[in-house]
Protein backbone atom coordinates (compact mmCIF):
# COMPACT_ATOMS: atom_id res chain seq x y z
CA UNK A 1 79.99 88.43 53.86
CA UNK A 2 82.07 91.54 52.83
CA UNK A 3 82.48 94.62 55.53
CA UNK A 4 80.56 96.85 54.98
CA UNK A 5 81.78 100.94 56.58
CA UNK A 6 79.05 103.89 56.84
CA UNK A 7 78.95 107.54 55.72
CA UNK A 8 76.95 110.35 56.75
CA UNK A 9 74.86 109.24 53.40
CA UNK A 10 76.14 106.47 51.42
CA UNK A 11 77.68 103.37 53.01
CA UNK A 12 80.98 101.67 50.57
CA UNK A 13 82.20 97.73 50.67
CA UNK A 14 85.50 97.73 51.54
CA UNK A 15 88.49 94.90 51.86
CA UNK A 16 89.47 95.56 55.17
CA UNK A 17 87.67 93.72 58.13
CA UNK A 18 86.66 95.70 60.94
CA UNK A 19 89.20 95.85 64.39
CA UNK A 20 88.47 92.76 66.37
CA UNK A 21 86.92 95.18 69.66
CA UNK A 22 82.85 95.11 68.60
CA UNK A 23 82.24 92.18 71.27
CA UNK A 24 84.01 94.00 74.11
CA UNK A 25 82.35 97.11 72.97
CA UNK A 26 78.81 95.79 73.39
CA UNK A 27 79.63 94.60 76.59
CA UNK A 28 81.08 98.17 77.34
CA UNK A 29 77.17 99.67 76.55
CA UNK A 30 75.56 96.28 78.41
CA UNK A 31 77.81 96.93 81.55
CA UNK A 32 76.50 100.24 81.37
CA UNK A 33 72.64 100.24 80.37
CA UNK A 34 71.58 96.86 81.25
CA UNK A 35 69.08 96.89 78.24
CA UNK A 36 68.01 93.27 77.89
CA UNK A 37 66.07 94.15 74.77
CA UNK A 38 69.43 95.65 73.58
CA UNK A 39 71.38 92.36 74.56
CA UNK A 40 68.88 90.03 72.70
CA UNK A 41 68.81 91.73 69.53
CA UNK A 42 72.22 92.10 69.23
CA UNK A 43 73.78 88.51 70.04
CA UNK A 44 72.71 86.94 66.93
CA UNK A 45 74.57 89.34 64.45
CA UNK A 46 77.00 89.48 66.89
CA UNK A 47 77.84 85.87 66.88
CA UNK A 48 77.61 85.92 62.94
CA UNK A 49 79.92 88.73 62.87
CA UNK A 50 82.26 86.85 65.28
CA UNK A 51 82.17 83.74 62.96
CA UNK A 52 83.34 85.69 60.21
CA UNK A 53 85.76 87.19 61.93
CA UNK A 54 87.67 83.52 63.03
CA UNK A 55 86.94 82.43 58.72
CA UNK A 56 88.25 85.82 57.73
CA UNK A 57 91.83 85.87 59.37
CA UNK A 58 92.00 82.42 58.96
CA UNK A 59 90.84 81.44 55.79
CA UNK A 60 92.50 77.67 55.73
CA UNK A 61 91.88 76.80 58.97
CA UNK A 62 95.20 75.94 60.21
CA UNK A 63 94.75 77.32 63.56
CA UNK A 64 96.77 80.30 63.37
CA UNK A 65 95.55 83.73 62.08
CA UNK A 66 96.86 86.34 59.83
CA UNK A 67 96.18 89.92 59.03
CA UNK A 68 94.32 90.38 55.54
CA UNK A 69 94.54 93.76 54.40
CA UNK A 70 96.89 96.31 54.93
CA UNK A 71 94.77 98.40 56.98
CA UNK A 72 93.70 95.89 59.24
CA UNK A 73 96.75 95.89 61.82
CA UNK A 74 96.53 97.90 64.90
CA UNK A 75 100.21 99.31 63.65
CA UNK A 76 99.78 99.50 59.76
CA UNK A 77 103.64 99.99 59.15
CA UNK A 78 104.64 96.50 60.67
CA UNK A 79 102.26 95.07 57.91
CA UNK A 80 103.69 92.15 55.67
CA UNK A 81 101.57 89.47 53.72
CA UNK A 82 99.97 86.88 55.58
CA UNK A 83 101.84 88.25 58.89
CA UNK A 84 100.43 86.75 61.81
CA UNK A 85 101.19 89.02 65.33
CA UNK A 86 100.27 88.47 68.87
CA UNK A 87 97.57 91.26 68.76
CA UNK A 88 95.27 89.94 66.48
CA UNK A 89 95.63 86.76 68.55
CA UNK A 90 95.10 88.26 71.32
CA UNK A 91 91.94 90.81 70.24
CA UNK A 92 90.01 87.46 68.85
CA UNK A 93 90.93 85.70 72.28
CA UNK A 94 89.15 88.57 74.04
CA UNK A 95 86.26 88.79 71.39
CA UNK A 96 85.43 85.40 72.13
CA UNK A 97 85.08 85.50 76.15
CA UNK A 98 83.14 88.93 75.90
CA UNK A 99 80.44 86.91 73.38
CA UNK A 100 80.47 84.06 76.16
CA UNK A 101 79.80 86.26 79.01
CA UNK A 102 77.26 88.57 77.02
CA UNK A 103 75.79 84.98 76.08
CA UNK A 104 75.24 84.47 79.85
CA UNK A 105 73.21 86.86 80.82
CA UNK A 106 70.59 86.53 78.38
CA UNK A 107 67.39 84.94 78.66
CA UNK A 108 68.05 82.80 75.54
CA UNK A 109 72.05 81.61 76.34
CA UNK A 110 71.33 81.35 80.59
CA UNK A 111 72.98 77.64 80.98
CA UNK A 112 73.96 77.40 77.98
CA UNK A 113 77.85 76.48 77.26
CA UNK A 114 80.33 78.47 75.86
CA UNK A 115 80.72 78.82 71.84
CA UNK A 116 84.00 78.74 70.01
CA UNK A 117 85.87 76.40 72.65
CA UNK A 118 88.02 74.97 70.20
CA UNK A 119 89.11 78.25 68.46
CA UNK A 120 89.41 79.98 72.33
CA UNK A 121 91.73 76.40 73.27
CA UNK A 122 93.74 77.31 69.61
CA UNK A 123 94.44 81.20 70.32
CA UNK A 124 95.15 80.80 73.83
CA UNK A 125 97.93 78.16 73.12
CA UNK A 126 99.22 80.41 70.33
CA UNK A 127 99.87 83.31 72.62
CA UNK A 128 101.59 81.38 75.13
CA UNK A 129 103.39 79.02 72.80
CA UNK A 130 103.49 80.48 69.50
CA UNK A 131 104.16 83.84 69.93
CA UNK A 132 105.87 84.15 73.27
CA UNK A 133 109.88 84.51 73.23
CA UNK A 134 111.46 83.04 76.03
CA UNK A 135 114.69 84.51 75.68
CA UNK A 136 113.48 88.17 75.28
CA UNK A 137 111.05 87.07 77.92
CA UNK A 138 108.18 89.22 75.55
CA UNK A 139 105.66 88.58 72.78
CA UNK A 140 108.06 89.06 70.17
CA UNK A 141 107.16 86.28 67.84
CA UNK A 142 105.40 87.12 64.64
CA UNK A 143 105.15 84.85 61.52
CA UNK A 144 105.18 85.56 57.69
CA UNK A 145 103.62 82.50 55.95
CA UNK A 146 104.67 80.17 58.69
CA UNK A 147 107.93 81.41 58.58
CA UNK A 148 109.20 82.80 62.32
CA UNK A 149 110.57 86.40 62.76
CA UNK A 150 110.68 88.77 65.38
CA UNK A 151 108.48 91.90 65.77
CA UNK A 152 108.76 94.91 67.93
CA UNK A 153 106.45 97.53 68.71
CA UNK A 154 102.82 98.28 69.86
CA UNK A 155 101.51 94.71 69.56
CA UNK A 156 103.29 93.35 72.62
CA UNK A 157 101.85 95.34 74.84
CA UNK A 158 98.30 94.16 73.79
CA UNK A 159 98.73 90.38 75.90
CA UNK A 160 97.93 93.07 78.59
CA UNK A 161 94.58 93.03 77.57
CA UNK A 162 93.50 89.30 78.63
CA UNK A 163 92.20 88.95 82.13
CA UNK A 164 94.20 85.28 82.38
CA UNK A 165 97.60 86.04 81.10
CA UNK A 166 100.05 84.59 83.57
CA UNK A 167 101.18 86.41 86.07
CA UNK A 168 105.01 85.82 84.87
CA UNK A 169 104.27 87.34 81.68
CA UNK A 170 102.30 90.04 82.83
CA UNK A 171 104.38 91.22 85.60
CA UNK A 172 107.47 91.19 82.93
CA UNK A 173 105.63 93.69 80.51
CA UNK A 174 104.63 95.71 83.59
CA UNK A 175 108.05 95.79 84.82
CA UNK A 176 109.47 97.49 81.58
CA UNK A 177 107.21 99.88 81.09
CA UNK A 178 107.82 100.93 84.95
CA UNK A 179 111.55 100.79 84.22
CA UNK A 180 111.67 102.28 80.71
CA UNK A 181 108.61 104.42 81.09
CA UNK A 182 107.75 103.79 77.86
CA UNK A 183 105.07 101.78 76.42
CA UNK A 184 106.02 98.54 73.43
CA UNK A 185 107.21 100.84 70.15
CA UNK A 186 108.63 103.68 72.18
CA UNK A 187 105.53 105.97 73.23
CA UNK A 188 106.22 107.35 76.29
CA UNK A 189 103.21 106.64 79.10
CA UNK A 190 105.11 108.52 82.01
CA UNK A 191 106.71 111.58 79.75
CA UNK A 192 104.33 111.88 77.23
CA UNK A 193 103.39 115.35 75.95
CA UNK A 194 101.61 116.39 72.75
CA UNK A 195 100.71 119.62 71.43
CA UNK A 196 98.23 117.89 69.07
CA UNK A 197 95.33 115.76 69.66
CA UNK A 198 95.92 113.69 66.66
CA UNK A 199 96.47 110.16 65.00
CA UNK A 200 99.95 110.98 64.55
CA UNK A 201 101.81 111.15 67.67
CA UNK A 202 99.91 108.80 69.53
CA UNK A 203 97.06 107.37 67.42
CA UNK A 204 93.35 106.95 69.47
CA UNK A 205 92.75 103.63 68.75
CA UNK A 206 96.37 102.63 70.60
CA UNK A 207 95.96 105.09 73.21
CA UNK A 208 92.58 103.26 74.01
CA UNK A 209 94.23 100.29 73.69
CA UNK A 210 96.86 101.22 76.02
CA UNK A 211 93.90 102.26 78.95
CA UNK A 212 92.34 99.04 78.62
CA UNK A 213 95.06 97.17 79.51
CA UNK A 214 96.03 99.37 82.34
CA UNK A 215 92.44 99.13 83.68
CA UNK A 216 92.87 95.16 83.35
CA UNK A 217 96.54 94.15 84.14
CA UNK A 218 97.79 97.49 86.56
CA UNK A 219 97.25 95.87 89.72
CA UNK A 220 97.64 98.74 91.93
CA UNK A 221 96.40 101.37 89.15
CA UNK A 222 99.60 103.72 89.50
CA UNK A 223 101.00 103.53 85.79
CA UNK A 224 97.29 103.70 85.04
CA UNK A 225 96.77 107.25 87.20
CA UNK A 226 99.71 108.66 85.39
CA UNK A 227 98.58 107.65 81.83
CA UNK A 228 95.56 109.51 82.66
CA UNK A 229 97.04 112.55 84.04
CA UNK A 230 99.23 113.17 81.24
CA UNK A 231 96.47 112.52 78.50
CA UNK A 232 94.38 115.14 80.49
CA UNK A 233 97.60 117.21 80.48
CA UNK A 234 97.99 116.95 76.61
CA UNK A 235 93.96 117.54 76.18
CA UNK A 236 94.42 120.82 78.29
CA UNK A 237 97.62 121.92 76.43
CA UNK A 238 96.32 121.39 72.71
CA UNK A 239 92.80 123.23 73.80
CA UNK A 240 94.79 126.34 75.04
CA UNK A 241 97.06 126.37 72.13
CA UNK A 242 93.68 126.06 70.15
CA UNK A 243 91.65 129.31 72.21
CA UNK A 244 95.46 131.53 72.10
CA UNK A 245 95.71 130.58 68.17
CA UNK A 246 92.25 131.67 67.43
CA UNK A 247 91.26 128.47 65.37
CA UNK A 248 87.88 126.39 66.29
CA UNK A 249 88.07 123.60 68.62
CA UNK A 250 86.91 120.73 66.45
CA UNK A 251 86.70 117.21 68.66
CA UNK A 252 85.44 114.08 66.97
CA UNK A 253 83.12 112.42 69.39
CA UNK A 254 85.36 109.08 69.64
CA UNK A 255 88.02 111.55 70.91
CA UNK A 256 85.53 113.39 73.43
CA UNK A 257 84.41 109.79 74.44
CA UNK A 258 88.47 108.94 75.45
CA UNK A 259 88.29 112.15 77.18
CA UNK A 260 85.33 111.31 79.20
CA UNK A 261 86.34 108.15 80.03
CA UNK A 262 89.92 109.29 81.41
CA UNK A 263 88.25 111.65 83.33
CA UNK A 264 85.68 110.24 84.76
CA UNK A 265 88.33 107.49 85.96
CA UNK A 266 91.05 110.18 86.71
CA UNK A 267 87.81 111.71 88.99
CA UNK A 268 86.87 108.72 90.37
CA UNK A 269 90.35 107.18 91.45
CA UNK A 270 90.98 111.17 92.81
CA UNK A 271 88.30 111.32 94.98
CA UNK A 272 87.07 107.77 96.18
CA UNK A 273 84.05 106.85 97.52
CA UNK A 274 82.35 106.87 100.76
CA UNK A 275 82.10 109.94 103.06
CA UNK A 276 85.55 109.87 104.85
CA UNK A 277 87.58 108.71 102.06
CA UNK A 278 85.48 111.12 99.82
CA UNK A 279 86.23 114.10 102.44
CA UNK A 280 89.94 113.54 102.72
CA UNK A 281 90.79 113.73 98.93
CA UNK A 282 88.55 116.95 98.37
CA UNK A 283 90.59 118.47 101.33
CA UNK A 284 93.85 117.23 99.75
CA UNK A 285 92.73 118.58 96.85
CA UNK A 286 91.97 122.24 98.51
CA UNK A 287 95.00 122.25 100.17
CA UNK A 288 97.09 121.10 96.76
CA UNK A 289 98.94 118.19 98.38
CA UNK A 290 100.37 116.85 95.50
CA UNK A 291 101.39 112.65 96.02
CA UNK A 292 105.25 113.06 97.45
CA UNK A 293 104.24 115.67 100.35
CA UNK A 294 101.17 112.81 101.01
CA UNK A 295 104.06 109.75 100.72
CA UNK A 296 106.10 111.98 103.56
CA UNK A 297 103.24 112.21 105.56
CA UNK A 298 102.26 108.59 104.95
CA UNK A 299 106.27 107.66 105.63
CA UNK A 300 105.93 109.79 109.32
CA UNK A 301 102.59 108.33 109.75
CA UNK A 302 104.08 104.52 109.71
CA UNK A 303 106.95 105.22 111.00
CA UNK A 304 105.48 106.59 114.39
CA UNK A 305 102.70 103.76 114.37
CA UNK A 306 105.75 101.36 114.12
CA UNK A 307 107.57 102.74 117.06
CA UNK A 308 104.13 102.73 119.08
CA UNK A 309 103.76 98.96 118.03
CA UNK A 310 107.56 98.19 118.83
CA UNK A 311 107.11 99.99 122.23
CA UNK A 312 104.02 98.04 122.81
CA UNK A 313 105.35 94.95 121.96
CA UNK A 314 108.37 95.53 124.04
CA UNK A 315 106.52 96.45 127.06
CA UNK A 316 103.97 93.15 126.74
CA UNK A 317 105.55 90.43 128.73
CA UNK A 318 106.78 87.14 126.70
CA UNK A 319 105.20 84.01 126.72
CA UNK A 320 104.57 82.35 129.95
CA UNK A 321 106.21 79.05 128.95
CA UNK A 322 109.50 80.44 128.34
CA UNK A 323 109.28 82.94 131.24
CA UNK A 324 108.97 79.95 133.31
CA UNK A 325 111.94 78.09 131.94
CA UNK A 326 114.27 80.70 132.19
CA UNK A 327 112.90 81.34 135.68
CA UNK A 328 113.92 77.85 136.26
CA UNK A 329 117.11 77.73 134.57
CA UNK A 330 118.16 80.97 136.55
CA UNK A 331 117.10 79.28 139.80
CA UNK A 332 118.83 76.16 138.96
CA UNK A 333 121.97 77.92 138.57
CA UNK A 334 121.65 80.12 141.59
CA UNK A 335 121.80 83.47 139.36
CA UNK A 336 119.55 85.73 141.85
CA UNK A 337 118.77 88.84 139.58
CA UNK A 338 117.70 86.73 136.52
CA UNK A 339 115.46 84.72 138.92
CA UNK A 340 113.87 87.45 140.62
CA UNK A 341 113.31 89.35 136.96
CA UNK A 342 111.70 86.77 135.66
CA UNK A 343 109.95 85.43 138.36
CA UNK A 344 108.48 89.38 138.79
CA UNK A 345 107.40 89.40 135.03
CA UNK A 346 105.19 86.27 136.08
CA UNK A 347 103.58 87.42 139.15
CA UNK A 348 102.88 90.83 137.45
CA UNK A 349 101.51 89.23 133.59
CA UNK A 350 99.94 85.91 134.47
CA UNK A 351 98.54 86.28 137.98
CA UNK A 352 96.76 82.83 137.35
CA UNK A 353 99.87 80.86 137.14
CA UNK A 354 102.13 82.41 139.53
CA UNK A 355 102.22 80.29 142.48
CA UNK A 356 105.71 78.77 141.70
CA UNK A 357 107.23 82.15 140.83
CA UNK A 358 106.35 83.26 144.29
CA UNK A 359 107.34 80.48 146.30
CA UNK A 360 110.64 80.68 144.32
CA UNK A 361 110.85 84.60 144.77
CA UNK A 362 110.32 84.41 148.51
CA UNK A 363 113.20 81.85 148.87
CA UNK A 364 115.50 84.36 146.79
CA UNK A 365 114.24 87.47 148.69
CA UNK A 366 114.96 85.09 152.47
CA UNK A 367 118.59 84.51 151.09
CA UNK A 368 119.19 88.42 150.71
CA UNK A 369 117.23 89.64 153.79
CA UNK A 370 115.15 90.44 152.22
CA UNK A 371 112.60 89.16 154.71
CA UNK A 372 109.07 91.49 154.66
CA UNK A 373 108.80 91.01 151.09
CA UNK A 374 109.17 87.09 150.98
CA UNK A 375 107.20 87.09 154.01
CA UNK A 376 104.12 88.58 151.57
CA UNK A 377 104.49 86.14 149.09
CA UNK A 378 104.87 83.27 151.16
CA UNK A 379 100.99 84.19 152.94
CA UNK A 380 99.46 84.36 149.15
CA UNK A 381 100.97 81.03 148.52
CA UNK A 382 99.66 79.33 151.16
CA UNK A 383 96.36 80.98 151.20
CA UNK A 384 96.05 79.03 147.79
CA UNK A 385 97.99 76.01 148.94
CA UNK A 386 97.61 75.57 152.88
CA UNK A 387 98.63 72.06 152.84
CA UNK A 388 102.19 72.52 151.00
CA UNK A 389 104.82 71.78 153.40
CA UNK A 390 107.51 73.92 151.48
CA UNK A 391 105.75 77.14 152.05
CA UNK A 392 104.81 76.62 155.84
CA UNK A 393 108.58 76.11 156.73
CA UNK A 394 109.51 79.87 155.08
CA UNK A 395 106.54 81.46 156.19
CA UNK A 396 107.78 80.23 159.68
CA UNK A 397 111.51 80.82 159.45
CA UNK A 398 110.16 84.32 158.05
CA UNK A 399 108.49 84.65 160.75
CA UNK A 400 111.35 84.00 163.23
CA UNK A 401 114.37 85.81 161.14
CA UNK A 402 111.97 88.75 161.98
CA UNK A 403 111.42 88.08 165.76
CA UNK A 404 107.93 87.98 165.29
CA UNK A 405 107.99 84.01 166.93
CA UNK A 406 104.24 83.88 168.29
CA UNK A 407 103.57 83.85 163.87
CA UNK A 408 106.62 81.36 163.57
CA UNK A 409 105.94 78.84 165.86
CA UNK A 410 101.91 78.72 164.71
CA UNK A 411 103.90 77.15 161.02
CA UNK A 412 106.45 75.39 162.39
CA UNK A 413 103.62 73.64 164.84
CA UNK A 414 101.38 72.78 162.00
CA UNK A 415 104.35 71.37 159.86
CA UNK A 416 104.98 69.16 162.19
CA UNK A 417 101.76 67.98 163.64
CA UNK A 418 100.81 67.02 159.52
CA UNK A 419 103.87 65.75 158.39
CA UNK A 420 105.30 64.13 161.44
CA UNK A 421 105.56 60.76 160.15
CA UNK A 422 105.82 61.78 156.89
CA UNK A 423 109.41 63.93 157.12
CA UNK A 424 110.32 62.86 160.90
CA UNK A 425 114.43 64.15 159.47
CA UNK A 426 113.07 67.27 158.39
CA UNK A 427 110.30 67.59 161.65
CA UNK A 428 113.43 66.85 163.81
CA UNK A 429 114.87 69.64 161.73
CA UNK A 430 111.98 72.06 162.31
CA UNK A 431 111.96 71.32 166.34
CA UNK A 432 115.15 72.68 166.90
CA UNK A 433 113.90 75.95 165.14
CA UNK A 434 111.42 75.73 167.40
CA UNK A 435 113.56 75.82 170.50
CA UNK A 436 115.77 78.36 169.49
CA UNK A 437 112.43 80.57 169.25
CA UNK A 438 111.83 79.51 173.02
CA UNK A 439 115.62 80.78 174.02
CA UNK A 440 114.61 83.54 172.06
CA UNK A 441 116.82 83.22 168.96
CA UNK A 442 115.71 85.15 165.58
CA UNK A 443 118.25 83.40 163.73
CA UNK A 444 118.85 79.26 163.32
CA UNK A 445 122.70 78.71 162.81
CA UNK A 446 122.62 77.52 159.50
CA UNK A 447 119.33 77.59 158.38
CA UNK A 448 119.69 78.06 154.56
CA UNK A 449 120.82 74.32 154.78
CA UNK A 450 117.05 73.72 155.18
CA UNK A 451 116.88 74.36 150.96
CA UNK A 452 118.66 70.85 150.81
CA UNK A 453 115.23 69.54 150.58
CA UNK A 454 113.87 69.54 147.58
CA UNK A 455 109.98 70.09 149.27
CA UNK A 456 111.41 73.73 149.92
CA UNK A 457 111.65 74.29 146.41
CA UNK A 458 107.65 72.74 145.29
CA UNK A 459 103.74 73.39 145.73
């Protein structure tokens, strides 16, 4: 088969096979139309064309493939005989996996498996064997008749292109383009300007090229927004330079279609979709907020939501379980303040496990005089736990360091009509309290010896 290229009214053979983008092109048009009479009548020249293509730029099949004809190469000046680059590796690679998933969803190829495994295995090793340089860490490799030598320019930033390439490798060329902000060969993505919309300072094909493998490798799509801009930029600039010189505005239709595309992307990406996303980029819009007064606001915005969230989180209580140990530890060491703080922070956060923190908060508060408060937390202690014997004796000697005795002796005589036989030291203990209320006394001689007991200190 011999390419064949069309004119207006004659059509001429030519040397020079066709760029390797027709698959990914019809997919392009299928993605967009969903015409399954389209997709059927096209797959079986397509294939064809597809087989050719593998024969054509590699004639000997030795599992490597070359570039033919001078004008073949995406970059015709890097051209050298039977010069194999990562591009054309790459541009087949892609070829093939459009073909497989346009094969999928027709009638005929549903189920069916893939075609050209073994030459999709073969590329695929090539660009991450063959032509990658692991000292550059870039596609650098090229090779003229098998022998290696290095190549710069365009073609390395065409890997971008794949859907698969490894993250390492893709993140690398993404990183110096950032950095630089230039694109493989020197064309400026981030500075660009032209006063011409022409195949000279930035040629279509590559500037095509260069979108879709933003579109498929820019994760976030912020290189991909600028690249856009500025081609929009340089669109606007040539067509007033154009209307001021007087001349006619004369756009080939693969040009307008670039246009198009950028701006229907540059549209989409500006406004969103859905109706609040949708309403607060027109208004941004309006209002000319360009993208560092809306980082500022964003900055304020997170900053103040991360001060509410710290504040939060410093005013929600910590876990119970290590509340409750260094409520014990506190205790254990007789260290008062840390006691009652934590033991506070557990009646007030987790008011179905605070039994313990009151019982131990009363016996702090009865060691300061602090008698009307303990007195309150010993009654909701026992009122869940009647039967302790711990809380009885401080509600009682509550009770009596406050003269009210009638309320004292009512504990002291149920402690020791329960627990007689149980604790007769600590009931003979008790009884003397007892008397002293008789005599009158508010205060036992001695009584905080009555902690001793480790009962005073438990449920």
């Amino acid at each position: 088969a011999i390419p064949v290229q069309f004119a207006p009214h004659t059509t001429y053979s030519t040397r020079e096979a066709p760029k390797p983008l027709l698959a990914k092109t019809i997919e392009t048009v299928w993605n967009t139309r969903n015409n399954h009479d389209f997709l059927e009548s096209i797959l079986p020249p397509l294939r064809r064309h597809l087989q050719w293509l593998l024969q054509h730029f590699d004639p000997k099949r030795r599992g490597i493939h070359y570039w033919q004809n001078r004008g073949e190469p995406l970059v015709p000046e890097l051209y050298k005989t039977d010069i194999a680059t990562v591009d054309l590796t790459v541009l087949l690679l892609t070829e093939i996996e459009a073909f497989n998933r346009l094969s999928k969803q027709s009638q005929q190829g549903a189920g069916e498996s893939d075609l050209f495994i073994a030459e999709k295995k073969t590329l695929e090793r090539n660009l991450l064997e063959q032509f990658w340089n692991e000292k550059e860490s870039a596609f650098s490799n090229a090779f003229i008749r098998d022998v290696p030598v290095r190549a710069q320019g365009f073609s390395s930033f065409i890997p971008l292109l794949w859907p698969e390439l490894p993250m390492f490798q893709k993140n690398v060329i993404l990183d110096r383009i950032r950095e630089s902000g230039t694109i493989p060969g020197g064309l400026s993505v981030l500075s660009w300007h032209k006063s011409a919309m022409d195949d000279n300072s930035f040629p279509l094909l590559q500037q095509m090229l260069v979108y879709d493998g933003l579109i498929t490798s820019d994760p976030h799509g912020h290189m991909l927004s600028d690249f856009c801009r500025l081609t929009l930029q340089g669109f606007l600039e040539w067509h007033s330079l154009t209307i001021e010189t007087g001349n006619d505005l004369h756009i080939n239709p693969v040009l307008a279609a670039h246009i198009i595309n950028i701006q229907a992307l540059h549209q989409y990406r500006y406004y969103a979709h859905g109706g609040i996303a949708g309403f607060l980029f027109k208004f941004l819009k309006k209002t000319k907020i360009d993208r560092f007064e809306l980082s500022v606001v964003a900055t304020v915005l997170i900053l103040s939501l991360s001060l509410y969230t710290a504040n939060r989180l410093r005013k929600s209580p910590p876990p119970f379980a290590m509340l409750d140990a260094q409520m014990q530890s506190a205790y254990a060491r007789h260290d008062a303040t840390a006691t009652l703080e934590n033991c506070r922070k557990i009646i007030d956060h987790y008011p179905e496990k605070n039994d313990n923190a009151k019982l131990l908060a009363a016996n702090i508060l009865l060691s300061t005089s602090n008698y009307s408060e303990a007195t309150q937390l010993l009654k909701e202690v026992r009122e869940r736990y009647p039967d302790s014997p711990g809380p009885m004796i401080s509600l009682g000697l509550a009770h009596q360091l406050q003269g009210d005795f009638e309320q004292a002796e009512h504990n002291y005589y149920e402690f020791c009509y329960i627990f007689e036989e149980v604790f007769p030291e600590l009931v003979q203990e008790v009884n003397i309290y007892r008397n002293l209320i008789r005599e009158g006394f508010k205060t036992p001689p001695k009584w905080y010896k009555i902690y001793g007991y480790q009962l005073m200190h438990e449920l």
